[in-house]
Protein backbone atom coordinates (compact mmCIF):
# COMPACT_ATOMS: atom_id res chain seq x y z
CA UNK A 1 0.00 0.00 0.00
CA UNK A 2 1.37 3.54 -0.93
CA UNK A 3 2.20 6.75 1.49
CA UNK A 4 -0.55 8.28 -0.95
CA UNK A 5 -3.55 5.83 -0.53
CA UNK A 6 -2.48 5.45 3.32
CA UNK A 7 -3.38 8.97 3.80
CA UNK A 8 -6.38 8.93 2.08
CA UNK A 9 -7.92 6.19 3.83
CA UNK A 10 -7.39 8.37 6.60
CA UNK A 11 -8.33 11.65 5.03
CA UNK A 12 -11.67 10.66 4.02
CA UNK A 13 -13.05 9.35 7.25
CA UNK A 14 -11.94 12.50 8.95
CA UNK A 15 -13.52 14.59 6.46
CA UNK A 16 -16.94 12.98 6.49
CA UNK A 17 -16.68 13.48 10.65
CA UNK A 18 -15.97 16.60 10.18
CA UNK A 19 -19.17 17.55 7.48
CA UNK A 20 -21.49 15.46 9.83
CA UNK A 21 -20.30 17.65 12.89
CA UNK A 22 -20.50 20.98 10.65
CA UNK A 23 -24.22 19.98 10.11
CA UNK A 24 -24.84 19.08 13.64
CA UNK A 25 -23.33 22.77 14.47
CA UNK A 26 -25.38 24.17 11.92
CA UNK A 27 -28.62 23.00 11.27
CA UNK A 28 -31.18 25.05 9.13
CA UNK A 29 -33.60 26.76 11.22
CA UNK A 30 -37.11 28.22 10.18
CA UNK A 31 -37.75 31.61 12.04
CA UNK A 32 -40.32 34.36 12.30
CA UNK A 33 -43.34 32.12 11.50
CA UNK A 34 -46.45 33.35 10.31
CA UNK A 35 -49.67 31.38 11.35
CA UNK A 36 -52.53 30.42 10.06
CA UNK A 37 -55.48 28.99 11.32
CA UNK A 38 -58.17 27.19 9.46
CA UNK A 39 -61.17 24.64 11.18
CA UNK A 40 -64.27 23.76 9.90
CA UNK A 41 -67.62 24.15 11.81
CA UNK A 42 -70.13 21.68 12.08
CA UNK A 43 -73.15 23.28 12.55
CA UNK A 44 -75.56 23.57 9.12
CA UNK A 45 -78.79 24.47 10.97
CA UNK A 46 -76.54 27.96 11.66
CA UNK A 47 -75.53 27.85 7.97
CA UNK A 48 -78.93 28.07 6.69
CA UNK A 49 -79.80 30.87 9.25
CA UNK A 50 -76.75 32.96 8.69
CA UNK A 51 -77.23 32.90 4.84
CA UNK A 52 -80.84 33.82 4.94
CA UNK A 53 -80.11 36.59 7.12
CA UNK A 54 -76.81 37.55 4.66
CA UNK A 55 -79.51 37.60 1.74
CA UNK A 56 -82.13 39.73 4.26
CA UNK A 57 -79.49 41.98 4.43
CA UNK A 58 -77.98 42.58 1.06
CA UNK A 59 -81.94 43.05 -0.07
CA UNK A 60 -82.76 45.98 2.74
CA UNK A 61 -79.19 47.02 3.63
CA UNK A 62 -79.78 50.56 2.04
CA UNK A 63 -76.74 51.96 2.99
CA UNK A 64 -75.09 49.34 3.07
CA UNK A 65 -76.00 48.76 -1.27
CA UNK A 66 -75.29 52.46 -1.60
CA UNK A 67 -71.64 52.33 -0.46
CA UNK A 68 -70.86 48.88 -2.34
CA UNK A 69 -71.98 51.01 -5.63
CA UNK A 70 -69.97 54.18 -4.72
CA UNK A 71 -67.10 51.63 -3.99
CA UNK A 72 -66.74 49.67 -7.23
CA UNK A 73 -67.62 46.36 -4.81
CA UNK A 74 -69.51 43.80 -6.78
CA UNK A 75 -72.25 42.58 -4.98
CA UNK A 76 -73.32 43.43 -1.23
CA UNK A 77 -70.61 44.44 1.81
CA UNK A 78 -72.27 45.62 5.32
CA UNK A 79 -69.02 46.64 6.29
CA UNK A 80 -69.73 50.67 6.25
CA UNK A 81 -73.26 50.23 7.24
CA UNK A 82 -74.53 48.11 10.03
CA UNK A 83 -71.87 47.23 13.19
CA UNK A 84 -74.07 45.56 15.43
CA UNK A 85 -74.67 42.41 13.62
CA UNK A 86 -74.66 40.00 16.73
CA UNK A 87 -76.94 42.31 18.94
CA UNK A 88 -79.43 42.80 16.15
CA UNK A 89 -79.75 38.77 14.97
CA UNK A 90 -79.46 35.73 16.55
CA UNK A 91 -77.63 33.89 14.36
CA UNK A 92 -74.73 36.33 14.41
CA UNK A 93 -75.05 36.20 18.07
CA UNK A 94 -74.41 32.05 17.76
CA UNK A 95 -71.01 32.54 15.76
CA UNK A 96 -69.66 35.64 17.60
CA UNK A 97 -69.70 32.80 20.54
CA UNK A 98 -67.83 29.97 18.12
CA UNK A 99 -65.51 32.61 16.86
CA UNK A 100 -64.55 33.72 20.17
CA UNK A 101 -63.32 30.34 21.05
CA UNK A 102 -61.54 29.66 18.16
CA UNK A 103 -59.86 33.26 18.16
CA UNK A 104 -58.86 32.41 21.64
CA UNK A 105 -57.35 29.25 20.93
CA UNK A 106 -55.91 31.01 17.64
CA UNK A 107 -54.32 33.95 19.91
CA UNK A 108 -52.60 30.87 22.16
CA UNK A 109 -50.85 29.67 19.29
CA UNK A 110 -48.78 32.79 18.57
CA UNK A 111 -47.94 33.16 22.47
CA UNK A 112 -49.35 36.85 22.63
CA UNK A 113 -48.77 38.49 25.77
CA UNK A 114 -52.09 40.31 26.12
CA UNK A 115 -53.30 41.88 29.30
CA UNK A 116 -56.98 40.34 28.38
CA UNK A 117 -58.61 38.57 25.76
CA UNK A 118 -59.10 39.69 22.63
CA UNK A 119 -62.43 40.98 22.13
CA UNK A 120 -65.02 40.99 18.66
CA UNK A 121 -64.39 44.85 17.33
CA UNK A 122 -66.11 44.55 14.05
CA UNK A 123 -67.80 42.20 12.00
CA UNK A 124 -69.40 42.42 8.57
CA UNK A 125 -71.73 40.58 5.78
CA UNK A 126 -69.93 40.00 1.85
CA UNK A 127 -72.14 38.70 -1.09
CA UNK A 128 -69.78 38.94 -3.73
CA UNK A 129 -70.99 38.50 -6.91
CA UNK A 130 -69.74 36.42 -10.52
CA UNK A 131 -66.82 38.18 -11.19
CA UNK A 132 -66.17 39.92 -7.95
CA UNK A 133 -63.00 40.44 -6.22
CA UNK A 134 -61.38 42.50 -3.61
CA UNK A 135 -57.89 43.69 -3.86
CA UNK A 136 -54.81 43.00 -1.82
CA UNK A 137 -55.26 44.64 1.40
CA UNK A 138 -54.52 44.51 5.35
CA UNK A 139 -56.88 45.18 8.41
CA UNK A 140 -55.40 47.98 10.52
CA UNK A 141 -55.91 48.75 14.08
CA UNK A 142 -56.72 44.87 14.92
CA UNK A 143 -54.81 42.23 16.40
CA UNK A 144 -56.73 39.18 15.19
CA UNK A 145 -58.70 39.22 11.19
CA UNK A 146 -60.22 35.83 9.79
CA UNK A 147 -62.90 35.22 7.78
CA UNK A 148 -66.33 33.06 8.23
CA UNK A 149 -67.53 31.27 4.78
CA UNK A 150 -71.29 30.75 4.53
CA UNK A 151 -72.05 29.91 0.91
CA UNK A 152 -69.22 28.97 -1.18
CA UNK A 153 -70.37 28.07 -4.88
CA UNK A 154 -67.93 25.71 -7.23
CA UNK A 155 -65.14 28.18 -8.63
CA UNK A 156 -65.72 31.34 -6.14
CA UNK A 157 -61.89 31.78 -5.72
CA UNK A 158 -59.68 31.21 -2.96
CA UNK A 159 -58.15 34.02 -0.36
CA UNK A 160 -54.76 34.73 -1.49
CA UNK A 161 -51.91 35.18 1.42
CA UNK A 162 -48.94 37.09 0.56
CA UNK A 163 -44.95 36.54 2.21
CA UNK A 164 -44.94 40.10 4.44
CA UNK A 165 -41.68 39.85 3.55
CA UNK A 166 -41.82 40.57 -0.75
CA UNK A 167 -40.38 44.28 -0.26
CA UNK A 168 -37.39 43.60 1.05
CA UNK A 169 -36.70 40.12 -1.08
CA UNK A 170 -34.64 42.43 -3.60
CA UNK A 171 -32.43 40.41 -5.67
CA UNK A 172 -33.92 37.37 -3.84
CA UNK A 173 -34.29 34.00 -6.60
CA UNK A 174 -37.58 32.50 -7.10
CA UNK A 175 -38.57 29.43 -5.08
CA UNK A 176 -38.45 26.03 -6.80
CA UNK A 177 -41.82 24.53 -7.85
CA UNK A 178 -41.39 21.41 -5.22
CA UNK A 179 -40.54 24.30 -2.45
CA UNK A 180 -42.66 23.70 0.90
CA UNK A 181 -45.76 25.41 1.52
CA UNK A 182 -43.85 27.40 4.12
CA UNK A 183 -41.15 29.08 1.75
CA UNK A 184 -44.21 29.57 -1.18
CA UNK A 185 -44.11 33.64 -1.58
CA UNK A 186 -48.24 33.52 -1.54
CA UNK A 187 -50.28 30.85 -0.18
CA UNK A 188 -54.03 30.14 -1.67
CA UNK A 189 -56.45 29.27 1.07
CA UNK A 190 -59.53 27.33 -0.54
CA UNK A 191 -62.58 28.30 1.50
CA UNK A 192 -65.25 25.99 1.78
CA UNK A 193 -69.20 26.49 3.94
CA UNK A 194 -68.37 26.37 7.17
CA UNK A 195 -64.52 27.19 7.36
CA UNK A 196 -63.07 29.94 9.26
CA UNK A 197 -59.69 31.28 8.36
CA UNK A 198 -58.02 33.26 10.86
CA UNK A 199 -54.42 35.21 11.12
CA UNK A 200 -52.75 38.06 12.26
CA UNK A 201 -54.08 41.72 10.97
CA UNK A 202 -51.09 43.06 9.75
CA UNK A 203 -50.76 39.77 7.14
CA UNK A 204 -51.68 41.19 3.01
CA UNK A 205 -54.21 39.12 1.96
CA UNK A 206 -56.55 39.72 -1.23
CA UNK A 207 -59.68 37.34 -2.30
CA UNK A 208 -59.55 36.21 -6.05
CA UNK A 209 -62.01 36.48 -8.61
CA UNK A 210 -65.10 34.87 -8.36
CA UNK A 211 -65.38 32.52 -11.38
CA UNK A 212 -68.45 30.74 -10.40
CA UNK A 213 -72.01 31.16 -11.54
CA UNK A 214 -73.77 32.19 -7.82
CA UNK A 215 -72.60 34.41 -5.23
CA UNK A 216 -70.27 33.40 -2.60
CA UNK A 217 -71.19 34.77 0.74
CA UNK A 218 -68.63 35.29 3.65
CA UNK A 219 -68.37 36.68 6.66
CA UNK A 220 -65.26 38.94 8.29
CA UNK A 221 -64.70 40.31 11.72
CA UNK A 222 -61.33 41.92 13.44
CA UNK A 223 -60.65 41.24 17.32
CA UNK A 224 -58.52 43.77 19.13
């Protein structure tokens, strides 16, 4: 056996120890998370309640149809009109309650420190019409935003979640197309009756086209 191959028996052990103990030093670590929560509710009787009281509303809502026009919003929003939706129906009143259990539970996941539970500050009615969309957009002044689906026809798009972090990517490369869900620069949530999607306010989010033939009917709420 030569000087040569004796020392690279020995070299090559000693170099794969050392790679191993570089990666043990080293490992890859995912920071500054950004959660998402998403359940589904049980409970059609509510369902059915909730969406004829939606439809009530988008029909006598005045005010409510007068600044969805002036707006460019296609179909029916309460959100400038009418903010006291669980004291004025009981159905609203039922999912305040669910929401405020699973906005508590929501709120535990990201470990806020909060000097007392987040509370309901707003809450509104969407029927968004064929074709209807609403641009990318954050909720300000709230801690908590999520959204309540009611009636969700084939094809009524998906809510759209975008990286906070695109500005200041710069000269960052594109992610591969087998990349994890978790380094994706926007995430497409598929709603469905009954689902609730919650995250933090601050997160850009922005609800695609509706491409199906009925009206999709959600509803949103902050907690502060």
């Amino acid at each position: 056996m030569t000087k040569r191959w004796r020392c690279a028996r020995v070299a090559l052990p000693l170099a794969l120890a050392l790679i191993l103990c570089f990666a043990r030093i080293m490992p890859v670590r995912t920071l500054f998370a950004t959660n998402f929560y998403e359940a589904d509710i049980a409970a059609p009787d509510l369902l059915q309640e909730l969406e004829e009281s939606c439809r009530l509303f988008a029909r006598e809502d005045g005010a409510g149809k007068a600044w969805s026009r002036a707006h460019g919003y296609r179909g029916y929003t309460s959100y400038a009109s009418l903010d006291d939706l669980p004291d004025r129906d009981p159905a609203f009143h039922d999912l305040k309650r669910l929401l405020d259990k699973h906005v508590k539970a929501f709120a535990k996941a990201c470990h806020f420190d909060l000097a007392k539970p987040l509370k309901l500050d707003s809450l509104w009615v969407n029927v968004l019409k064929p074709g209807g969309t609403h641009s990318g957009h954050i909720h300000p002044h709230s801690i908590v935003s999520g959204t309540f689906y009611v009636a969700v026809p084939s094809g009524s798009g998906a809510l759209k979640l975008e990286d906070p972090r695109l500005a200041m990517l710069m000269a960052a490369p594109g992610r591969s197309e087998d990349a994890p869900e978790s380094l994706q620069p926007f995430i497409y949530a598929e709603p469905a009756a009954g689902r609730i999607f919650l995250w933090e306010s601050w997160l850009r989010h922005e609800v695609m086209p509706n491409a199906g033939k009925d009206e999709r009917i959600s509803i949103s709420f902050n907690y502060r």
